[in-house]
C-alpha atoms as a PDB file:
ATOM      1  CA  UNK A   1      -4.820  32.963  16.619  1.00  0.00           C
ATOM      2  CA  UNK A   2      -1.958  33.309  18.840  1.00  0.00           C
ATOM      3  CA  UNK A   3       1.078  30.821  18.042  1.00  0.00           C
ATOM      4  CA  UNK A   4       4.296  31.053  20.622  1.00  0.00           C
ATOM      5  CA  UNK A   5       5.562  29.219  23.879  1.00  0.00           C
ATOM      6  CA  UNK A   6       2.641  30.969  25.493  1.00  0.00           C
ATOM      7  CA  UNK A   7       0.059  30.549  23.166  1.00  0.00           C
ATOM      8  CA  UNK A   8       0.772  26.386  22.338  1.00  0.00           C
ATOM      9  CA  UNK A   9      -1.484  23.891  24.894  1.00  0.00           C
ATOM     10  CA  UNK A  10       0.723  21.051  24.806  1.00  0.00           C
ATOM     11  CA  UNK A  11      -0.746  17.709  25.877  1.00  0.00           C
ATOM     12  CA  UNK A  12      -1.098  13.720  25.944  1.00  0.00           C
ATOM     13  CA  UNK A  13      -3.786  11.647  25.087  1.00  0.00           C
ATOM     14  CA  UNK A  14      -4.886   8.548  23.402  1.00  0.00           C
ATOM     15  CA  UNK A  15      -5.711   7.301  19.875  1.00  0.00           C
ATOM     16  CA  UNK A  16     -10.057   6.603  19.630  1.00  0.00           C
ATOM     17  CA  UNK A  17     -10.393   6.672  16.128  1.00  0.00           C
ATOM     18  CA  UNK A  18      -8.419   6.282  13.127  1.00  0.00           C
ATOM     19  CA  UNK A  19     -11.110   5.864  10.284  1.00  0.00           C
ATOM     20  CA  UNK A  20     -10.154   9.190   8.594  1.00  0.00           C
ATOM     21  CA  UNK A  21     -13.487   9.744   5.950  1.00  0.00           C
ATOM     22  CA  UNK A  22     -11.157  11.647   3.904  1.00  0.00           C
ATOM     23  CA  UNK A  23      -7.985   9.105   4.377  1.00  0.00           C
ATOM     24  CA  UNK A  24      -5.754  11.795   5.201  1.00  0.00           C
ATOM     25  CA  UNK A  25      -4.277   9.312   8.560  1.00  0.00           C
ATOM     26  CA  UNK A  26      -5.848  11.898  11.107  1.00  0.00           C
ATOM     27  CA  UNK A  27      -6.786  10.141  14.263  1.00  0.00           C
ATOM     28  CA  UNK A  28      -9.212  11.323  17.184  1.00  0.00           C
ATOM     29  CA  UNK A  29      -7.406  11.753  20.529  1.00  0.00           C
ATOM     30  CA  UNK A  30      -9.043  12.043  23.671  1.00  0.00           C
ATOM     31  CA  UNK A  31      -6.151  14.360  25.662  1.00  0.00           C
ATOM     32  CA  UNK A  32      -5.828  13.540  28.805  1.00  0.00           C
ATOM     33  CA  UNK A  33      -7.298  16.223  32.127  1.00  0.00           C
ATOM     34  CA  UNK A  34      -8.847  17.846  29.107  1.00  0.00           C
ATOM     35  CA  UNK A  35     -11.925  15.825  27.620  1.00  0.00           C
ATOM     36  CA  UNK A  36     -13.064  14.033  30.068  1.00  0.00           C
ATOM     37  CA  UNK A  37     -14.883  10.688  29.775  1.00  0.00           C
ATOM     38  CA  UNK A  38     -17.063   9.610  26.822  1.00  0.00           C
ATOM     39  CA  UNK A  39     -19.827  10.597  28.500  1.00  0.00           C
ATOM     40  CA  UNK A  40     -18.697  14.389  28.798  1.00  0.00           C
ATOM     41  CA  UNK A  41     -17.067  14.105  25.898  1.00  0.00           C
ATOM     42  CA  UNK A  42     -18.222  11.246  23.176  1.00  0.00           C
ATOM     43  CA  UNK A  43     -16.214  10.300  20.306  1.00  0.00           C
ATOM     44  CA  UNK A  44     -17.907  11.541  17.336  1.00  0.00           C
ATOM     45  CA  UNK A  45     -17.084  14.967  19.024  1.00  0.00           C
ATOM     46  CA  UNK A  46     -13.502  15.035  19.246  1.00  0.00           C
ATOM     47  CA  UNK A  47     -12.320  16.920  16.396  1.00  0.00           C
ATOM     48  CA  UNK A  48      -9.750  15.074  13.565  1.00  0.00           C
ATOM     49  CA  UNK A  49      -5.840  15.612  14.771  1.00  0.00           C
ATOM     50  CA  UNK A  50      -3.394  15.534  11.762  1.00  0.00           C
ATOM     51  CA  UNK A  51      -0.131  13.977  12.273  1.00  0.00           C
ATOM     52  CA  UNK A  52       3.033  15.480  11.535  1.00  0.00           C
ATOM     53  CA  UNK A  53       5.189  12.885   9.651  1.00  0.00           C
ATOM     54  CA  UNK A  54       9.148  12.998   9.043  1.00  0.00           C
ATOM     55  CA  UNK A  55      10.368  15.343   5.837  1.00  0.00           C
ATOM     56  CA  UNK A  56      11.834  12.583   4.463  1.00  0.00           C
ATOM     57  CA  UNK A  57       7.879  11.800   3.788  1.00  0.00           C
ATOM     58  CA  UNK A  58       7.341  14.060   0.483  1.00  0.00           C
ATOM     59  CA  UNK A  59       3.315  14.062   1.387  1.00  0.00           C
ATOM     60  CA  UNK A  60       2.432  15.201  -1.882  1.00  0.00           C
ATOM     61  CA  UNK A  61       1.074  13.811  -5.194  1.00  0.00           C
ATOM     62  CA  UNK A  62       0.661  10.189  -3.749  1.00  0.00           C
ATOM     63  CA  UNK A  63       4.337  10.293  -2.705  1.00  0.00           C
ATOM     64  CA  UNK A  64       5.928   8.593   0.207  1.00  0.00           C
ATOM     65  CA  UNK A  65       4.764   6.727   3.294  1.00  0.00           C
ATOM     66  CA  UNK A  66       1.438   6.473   4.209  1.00  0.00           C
ATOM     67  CA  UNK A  67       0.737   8.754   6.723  1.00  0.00           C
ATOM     68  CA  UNK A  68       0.734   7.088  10.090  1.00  0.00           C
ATOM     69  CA  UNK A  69       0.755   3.926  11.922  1.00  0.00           C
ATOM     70  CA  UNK A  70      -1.085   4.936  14.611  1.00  0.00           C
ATOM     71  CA  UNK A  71      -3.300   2.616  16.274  1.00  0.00           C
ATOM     72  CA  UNK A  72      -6.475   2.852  18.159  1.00  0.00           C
ATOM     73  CA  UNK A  73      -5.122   3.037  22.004  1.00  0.00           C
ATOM     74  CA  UNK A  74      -1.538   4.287  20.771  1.00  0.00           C
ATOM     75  CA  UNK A  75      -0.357   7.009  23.327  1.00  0.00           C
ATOM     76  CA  UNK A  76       0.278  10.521  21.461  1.00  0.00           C
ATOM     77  CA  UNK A  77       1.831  13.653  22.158  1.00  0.00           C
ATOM     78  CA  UNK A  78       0.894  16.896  20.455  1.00  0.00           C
ATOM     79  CA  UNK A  79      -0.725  20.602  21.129  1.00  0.00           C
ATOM     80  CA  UNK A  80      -3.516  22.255  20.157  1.00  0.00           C
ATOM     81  CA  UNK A  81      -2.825  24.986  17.012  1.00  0.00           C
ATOM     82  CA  UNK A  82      -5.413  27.333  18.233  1.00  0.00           C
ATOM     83  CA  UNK A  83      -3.913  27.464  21.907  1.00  0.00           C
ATOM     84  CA  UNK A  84      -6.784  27.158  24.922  1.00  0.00           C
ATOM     85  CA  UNK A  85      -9.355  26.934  22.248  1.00  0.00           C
ATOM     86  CA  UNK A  86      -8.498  23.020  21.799  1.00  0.00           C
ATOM     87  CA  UNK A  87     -10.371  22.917  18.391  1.00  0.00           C
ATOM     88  CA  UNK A  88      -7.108  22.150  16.090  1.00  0.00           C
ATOM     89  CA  UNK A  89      -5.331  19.078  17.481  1.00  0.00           C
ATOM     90  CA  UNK A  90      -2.082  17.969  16.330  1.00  0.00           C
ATOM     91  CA  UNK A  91       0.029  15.168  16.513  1.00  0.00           C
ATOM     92  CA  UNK A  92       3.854  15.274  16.979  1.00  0.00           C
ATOM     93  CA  UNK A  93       4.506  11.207  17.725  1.00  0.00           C
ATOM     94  CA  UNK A  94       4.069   8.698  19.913  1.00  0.00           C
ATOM     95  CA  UNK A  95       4.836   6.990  23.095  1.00  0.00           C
ATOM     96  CA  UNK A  96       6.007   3.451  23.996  1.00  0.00           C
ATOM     97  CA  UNK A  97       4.721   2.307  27.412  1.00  0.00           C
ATOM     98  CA  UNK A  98       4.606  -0.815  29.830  1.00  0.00           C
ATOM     99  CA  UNK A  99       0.972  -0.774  30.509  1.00  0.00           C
ATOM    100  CA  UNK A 100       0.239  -1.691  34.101  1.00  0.00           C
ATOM    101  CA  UNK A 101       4.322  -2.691  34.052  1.00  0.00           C
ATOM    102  CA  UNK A 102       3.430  -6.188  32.766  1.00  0.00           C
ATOM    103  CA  UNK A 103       6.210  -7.249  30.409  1.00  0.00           C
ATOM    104  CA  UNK A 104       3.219  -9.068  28.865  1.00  0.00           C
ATOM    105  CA  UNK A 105       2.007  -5.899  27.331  1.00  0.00           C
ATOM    106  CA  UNK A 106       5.443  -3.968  26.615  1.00  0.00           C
ATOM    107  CA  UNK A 107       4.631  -2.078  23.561  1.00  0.00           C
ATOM    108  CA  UNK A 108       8.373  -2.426  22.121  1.00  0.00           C
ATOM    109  CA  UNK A 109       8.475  -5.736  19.732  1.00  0.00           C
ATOM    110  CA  UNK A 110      10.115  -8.918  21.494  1.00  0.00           C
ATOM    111  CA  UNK A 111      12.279  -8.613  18.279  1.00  0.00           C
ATOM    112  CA  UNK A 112      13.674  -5.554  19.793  1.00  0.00           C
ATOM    113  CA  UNK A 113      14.249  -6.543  23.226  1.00  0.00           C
ATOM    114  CA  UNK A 114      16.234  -9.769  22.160  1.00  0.00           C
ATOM    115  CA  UNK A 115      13.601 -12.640  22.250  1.00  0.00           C
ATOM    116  CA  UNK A 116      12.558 -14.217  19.024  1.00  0.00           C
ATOM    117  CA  UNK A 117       9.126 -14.803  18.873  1.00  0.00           C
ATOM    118  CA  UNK A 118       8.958 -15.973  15.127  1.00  0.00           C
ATOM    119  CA  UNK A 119       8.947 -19.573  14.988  1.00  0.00           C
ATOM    120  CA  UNK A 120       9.752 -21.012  11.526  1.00  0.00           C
ATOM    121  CA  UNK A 121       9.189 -24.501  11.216  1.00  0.00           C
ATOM    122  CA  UNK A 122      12.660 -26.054   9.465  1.00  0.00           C
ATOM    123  CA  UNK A 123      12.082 -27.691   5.946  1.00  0.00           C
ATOM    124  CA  UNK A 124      14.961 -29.357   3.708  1.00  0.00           C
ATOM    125  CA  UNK A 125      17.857 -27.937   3.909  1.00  0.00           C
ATOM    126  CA  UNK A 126      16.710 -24.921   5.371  1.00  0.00           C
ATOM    127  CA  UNK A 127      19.162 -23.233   8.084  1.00  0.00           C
ATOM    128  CA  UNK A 128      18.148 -21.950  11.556  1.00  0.00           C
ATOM    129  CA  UNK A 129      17.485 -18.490  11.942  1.00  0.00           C
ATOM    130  CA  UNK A 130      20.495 -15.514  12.289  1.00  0.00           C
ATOM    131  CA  UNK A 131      18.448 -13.844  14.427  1.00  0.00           C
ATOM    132  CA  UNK A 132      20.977 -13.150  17.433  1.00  0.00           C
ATOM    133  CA  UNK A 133      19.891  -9.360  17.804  1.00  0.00           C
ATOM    134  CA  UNK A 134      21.361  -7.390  21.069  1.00  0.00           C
ATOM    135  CA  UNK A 135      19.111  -4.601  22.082  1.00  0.00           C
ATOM    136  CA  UNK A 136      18.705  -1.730  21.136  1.00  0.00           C
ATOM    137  CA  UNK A 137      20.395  -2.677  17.788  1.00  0.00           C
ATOM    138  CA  UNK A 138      17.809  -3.799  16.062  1.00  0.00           C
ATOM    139  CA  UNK A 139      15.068  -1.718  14.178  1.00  0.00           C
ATOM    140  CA  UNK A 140      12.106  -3.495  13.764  1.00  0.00           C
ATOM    141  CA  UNK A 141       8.473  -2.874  12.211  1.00  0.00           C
ATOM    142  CA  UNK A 142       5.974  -4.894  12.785  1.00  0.00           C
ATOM    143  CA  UNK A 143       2.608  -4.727  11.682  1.00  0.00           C
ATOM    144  CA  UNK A 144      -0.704  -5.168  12.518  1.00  0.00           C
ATOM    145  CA  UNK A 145      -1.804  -8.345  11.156  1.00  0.00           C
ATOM    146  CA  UNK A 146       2.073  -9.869  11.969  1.00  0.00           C
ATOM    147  CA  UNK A 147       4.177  -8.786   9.122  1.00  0.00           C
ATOM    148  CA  UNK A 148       8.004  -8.053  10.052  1.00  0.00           C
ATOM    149  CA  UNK A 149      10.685  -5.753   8.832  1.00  0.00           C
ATOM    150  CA  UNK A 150      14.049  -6.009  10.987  1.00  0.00           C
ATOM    151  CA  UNK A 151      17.143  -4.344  10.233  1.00  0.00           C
ATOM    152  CA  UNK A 152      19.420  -5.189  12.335  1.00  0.00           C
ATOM    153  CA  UNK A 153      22.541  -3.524  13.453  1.00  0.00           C
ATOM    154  CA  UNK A 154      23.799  -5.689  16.598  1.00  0.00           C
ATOM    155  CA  UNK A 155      27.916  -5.923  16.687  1.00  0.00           C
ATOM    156  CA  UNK A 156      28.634  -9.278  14.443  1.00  0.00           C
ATOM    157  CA  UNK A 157      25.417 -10.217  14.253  1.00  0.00           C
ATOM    158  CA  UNK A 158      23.972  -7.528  11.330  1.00  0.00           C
ATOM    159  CA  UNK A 159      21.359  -9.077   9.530  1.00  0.00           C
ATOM    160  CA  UNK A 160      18.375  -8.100   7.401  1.00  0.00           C
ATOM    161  CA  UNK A 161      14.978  -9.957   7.616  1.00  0.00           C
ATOM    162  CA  UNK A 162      11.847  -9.786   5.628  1.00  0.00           C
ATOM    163  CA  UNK A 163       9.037 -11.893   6.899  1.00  0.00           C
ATOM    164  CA  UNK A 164       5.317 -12.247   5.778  1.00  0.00           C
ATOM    165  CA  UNK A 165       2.855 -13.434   8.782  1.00  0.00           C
ATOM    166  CA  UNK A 166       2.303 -16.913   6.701  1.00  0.00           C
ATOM    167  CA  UNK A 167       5.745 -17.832   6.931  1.00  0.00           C
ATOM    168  CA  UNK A 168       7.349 -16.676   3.590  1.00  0.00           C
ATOM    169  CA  UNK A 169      10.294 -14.961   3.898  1.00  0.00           C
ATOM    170  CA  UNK A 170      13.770 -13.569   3.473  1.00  0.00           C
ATOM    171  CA  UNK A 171      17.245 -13.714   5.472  1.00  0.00           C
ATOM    172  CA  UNK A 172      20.680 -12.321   5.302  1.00  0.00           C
ATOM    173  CA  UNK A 173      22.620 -13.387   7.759  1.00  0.00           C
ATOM    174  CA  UNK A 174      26.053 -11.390   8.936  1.00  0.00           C
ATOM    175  CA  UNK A 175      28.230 -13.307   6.469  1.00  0.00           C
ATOM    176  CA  UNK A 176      25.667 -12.315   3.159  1.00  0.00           C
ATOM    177  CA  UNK A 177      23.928 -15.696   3.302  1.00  0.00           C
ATOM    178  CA  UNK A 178      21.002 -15.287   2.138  1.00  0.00           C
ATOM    179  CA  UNK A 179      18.288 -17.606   3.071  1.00  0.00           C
ATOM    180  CA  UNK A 180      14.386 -17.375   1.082  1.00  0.00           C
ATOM    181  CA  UNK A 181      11.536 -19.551   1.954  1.00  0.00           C
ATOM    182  CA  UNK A 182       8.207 -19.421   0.579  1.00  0.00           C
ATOM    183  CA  UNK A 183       5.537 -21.534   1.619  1.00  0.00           C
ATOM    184  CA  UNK A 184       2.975 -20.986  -1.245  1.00  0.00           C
ATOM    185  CA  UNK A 185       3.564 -20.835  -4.975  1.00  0.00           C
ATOM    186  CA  UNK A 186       6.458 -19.372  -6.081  1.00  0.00           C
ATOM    187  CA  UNK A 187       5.953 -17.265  -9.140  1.00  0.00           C
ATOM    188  CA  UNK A 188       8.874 -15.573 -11.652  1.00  0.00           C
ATOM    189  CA  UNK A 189       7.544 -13.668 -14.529  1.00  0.00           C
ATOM    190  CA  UNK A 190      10.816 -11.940 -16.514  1.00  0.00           C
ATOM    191  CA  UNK A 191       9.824  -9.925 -19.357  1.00  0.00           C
ATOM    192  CA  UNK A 192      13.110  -9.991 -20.982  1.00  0.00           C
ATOM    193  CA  UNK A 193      16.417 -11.497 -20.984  1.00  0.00           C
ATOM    194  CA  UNK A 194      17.585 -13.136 -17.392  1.00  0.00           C
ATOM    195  CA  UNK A 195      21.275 -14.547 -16.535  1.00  0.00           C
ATOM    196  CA  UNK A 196      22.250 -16.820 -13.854  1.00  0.00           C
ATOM    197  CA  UNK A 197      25.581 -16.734 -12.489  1.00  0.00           C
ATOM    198  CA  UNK A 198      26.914 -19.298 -10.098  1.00  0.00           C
ATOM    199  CA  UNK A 199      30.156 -19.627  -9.083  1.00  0.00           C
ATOM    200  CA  UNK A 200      30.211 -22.376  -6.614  1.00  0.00           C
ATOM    201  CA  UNK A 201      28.008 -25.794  -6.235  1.00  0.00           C
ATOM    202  CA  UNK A 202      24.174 -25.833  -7.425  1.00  0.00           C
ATOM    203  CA  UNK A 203      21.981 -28.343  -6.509  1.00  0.00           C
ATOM    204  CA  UNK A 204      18.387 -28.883  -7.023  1.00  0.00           C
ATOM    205  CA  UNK A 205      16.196 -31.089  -5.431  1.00  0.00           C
ATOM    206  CA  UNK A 206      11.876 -31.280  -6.337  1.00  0.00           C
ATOM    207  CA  UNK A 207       9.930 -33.366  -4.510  1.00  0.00           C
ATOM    208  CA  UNK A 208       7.175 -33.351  -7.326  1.00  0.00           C
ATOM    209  CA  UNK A 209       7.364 -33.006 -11.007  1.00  0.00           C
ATOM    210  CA  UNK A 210       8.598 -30.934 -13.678  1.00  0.00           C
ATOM    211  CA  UNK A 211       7.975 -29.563 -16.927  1.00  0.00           C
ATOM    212  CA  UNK A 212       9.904 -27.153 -18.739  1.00  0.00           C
ATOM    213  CA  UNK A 213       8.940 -25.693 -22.253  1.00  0.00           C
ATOM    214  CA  UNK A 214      10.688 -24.203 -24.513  1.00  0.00           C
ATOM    215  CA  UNK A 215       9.716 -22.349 -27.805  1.00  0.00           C
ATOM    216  CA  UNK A 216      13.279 -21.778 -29.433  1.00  0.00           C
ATOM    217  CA  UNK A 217      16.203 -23.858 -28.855  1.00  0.00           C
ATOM    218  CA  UNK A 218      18.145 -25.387 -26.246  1.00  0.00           C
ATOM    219  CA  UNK A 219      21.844 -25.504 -25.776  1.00  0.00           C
ATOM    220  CA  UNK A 220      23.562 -27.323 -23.072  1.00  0.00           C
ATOM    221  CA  UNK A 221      27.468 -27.534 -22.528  1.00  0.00           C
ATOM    222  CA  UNK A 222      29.351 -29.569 -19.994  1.00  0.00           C
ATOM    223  CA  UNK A 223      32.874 -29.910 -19.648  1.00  0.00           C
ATOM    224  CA  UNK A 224      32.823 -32.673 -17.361  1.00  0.00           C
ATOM    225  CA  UNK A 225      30.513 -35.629 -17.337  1.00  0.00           C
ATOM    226  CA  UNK A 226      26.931 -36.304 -17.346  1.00  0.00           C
ATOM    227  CA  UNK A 227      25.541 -38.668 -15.829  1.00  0.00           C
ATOM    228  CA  UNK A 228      21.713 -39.494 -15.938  1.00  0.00           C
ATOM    229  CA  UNK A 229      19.932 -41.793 -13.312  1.00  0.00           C
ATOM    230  CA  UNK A 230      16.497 -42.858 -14.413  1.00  0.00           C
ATOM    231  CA  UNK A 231      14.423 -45.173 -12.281  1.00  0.00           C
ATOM    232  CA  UNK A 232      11.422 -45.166 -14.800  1.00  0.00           C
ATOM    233  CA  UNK A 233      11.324 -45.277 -18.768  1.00  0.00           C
ATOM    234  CA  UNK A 234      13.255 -42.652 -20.893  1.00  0.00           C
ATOM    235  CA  UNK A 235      11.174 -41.419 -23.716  1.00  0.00           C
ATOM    236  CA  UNK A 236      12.524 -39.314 -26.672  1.00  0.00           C
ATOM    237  CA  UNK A 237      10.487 -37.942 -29.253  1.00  0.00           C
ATOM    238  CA  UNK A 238      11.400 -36.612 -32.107  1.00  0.00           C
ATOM    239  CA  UNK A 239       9.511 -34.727 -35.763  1.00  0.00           C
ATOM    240  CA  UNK A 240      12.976 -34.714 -37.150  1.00  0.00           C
ATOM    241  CA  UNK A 241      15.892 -36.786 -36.626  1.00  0.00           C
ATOM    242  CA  UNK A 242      17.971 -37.707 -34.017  1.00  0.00           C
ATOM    243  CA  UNK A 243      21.362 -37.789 -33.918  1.00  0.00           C
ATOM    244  CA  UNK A 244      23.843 -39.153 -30.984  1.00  0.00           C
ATOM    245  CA  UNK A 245      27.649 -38.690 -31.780  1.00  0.00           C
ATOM    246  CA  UNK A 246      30.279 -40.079 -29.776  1.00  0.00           C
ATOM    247  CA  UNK A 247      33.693 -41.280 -29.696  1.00  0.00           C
ATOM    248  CA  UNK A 248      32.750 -44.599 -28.577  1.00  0.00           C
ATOM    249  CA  UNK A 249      29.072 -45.500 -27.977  1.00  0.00           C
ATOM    250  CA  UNK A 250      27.825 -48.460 -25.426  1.00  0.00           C
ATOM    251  CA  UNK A 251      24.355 -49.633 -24.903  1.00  0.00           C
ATOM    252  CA  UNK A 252      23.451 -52.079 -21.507  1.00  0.00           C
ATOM    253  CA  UNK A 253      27.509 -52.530 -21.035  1.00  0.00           C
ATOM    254  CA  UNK A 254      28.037 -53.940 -24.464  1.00  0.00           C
ATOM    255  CA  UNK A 255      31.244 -55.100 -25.515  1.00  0.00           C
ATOM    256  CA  UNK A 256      30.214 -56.815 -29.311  1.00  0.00           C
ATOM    257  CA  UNK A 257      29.923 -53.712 -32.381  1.00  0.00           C
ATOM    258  CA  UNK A 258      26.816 -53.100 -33.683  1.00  0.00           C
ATOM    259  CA  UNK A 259      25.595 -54.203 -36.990  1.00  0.00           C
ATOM    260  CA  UNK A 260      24.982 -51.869 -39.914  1.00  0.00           C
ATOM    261  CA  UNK A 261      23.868 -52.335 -43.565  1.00  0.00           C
ATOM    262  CA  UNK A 262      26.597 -53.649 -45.682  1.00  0.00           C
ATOM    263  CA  UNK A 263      28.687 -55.603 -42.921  1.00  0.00           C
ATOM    264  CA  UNK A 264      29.987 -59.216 -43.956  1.00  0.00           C
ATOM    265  CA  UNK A 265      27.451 -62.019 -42.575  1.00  0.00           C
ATOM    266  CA  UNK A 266      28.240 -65.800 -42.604  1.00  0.00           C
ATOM    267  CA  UNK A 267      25.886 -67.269 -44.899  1.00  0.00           C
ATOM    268  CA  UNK A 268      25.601 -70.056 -47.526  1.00  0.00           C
ATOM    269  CA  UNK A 269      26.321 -67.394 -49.944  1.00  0.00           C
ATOM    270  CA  UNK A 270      29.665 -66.509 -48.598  1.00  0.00           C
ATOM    271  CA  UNK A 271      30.934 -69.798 -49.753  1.00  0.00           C
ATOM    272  CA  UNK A 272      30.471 -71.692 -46.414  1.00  0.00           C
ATOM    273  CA  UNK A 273      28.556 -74.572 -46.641  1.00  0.00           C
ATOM    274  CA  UNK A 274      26.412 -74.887 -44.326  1.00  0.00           C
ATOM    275  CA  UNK A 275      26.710 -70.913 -43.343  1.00  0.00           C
ATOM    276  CA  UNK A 276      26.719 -69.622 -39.305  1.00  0.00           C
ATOM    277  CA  UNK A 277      24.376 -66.669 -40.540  1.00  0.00           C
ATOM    278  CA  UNK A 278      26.628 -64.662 -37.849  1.00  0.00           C
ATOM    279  CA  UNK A 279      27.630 -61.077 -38.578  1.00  0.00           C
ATOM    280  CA  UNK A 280      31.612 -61.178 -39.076  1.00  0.00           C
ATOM    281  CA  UNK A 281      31.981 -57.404 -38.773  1.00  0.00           C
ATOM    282  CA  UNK A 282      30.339 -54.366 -36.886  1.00  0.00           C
ATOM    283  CA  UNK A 283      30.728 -51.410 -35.546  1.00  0.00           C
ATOM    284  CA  UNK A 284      33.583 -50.157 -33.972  1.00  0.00           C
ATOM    285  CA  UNK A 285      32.490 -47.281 -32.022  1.00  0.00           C
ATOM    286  CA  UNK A 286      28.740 -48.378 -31.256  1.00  0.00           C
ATOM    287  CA  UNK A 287      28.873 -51.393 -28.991  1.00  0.00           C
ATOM    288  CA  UNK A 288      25.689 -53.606 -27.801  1.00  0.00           C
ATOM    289  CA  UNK A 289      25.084 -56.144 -24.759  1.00  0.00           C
ATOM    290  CA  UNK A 290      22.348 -58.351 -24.156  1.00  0.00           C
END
């Protein structure tokens, strides 16, 4: 087999089949001025073309990319190993195209070419998109069924966006905001230990309800105030008891101490005849209205 300038048949062609039976990511081309139609030449008799990938693709022991992501009508370049003989096809890449120069069918992603074509539909407090991209700043993958990878470089505008085709996704914008959305469940598992840090403002706002459970204990600190807002009832249950400290406690606004065993009472027996049967002393730090 002669390999060399003179001995390589260089071509184009076109992507037929991609359904590898061993899953290796060879494709079928049909090289163009060489196989003819499918009638002279049908399908099942083009011979499998491997496809060189980049060596930062190990391609060995399950490791790396998978091996191509060709598509059936993708425009390829490659040459055949075994020169004029055309048996032992091989792909070196591929080739973006305007087919019949309709911008309609431009192969390169709108994302690329600075037009947006992901429309998010806004909900809460969620921002507008960064997306701003000048071409030919900004890398995109897209895939098949509509999911999106963009890194993008643009002058001011960097950004990096991770979007699934049902909506879900991920932002940063060119400042490090990052925005998430997810428009399914949302599910955390954390096997161990997790810490949140926030420096600034948090604020949390659930349209539905909550539940949180806890197996061991719960500690909460504030060094401001705490204020509660309950339109509904406030139940508290407790196996054990239940203590409430304070400085000065006030229930409904009250401004009259609370009574307690022991405190003096107005009665017959107190030597008043007849008694008030008022409570003379209470509490001075729990207080009670109407």
């Amino acid at each position: 087999m002669e390999i060399g300038p003179e001995g390589f048949f260089w071509w184009f062609g076109v992507v037929e089949d991609r359904n590898d039976p061993d899953k290796l990511g060879r494709v079928k081309i049909r090289v163009f001025n060489y196989h003819g139609d499918k009638v002279k030449t049908p399908t099942n008799d083009l011979q499998w073309a491997p496809v060189v990938v980049s060596p930062n693709n190990a391609s060995f022991k399950e490791t790396g990319i998978s091996p191509n992501g060709l598509l059936v009508g993708s425009t390829v370049f490659g040459f055949f190993a075994d020169g004029n003989y055309g048996q032992m096809p091989i792909v070196l890449g591929s080739l973006h195209g305007i087919p019949e120069n309709k911008v309609a069918n431009h192969d390169v992603s709108n994302l690329v070419r600075e037009n947006n074509t992901l429309n998010k539909s806004i909900v809460g407090p969620e921002p507008q998109s960064a997306y701003s991209a000048l071409y030919p700043f900004n890398k995109v993958y897209r895939s098949e069924s509509g999911h999106v990878i963009e890194i993008d470089d643009s002058p001011s505008r960097e950004r990096i966006h991770f979007y699934h085709k049902s909506g879900t996704y991920a932002e940063i914008n060119s400042e490090g905001r990052q925005t998430t959305k997810v428009v399914n469940d949302n599910i955390e598992v954390v096997v161990k230990d997790k810490t949140v840090y926030i420096q600034g403002n948090c604020k949390v706002e659930i349209k539905g309800n909550k539940e949180v459970i806890i197996d061991g204990n719960s500690n909460l600190k504030i060094n401001g105030n705490y204020n509660v807002d309950v339109n509904g009832e406030i139940n508290i249950n407790s196996k054990n008891d239940v203590k409430i400290n304070g400085n000065k406690i006030n229930l409904n606004r009250g401004s009259k101490g609370a009574a307690r065993v022991g405190d003096t009472a107005d009665t017959d027996d107190s030597g008043n005849n007849p008694g008030s049967n008022k409570i003379e002393s209470g509490s001075g730090s729990v207080l009670i209205g109407d």
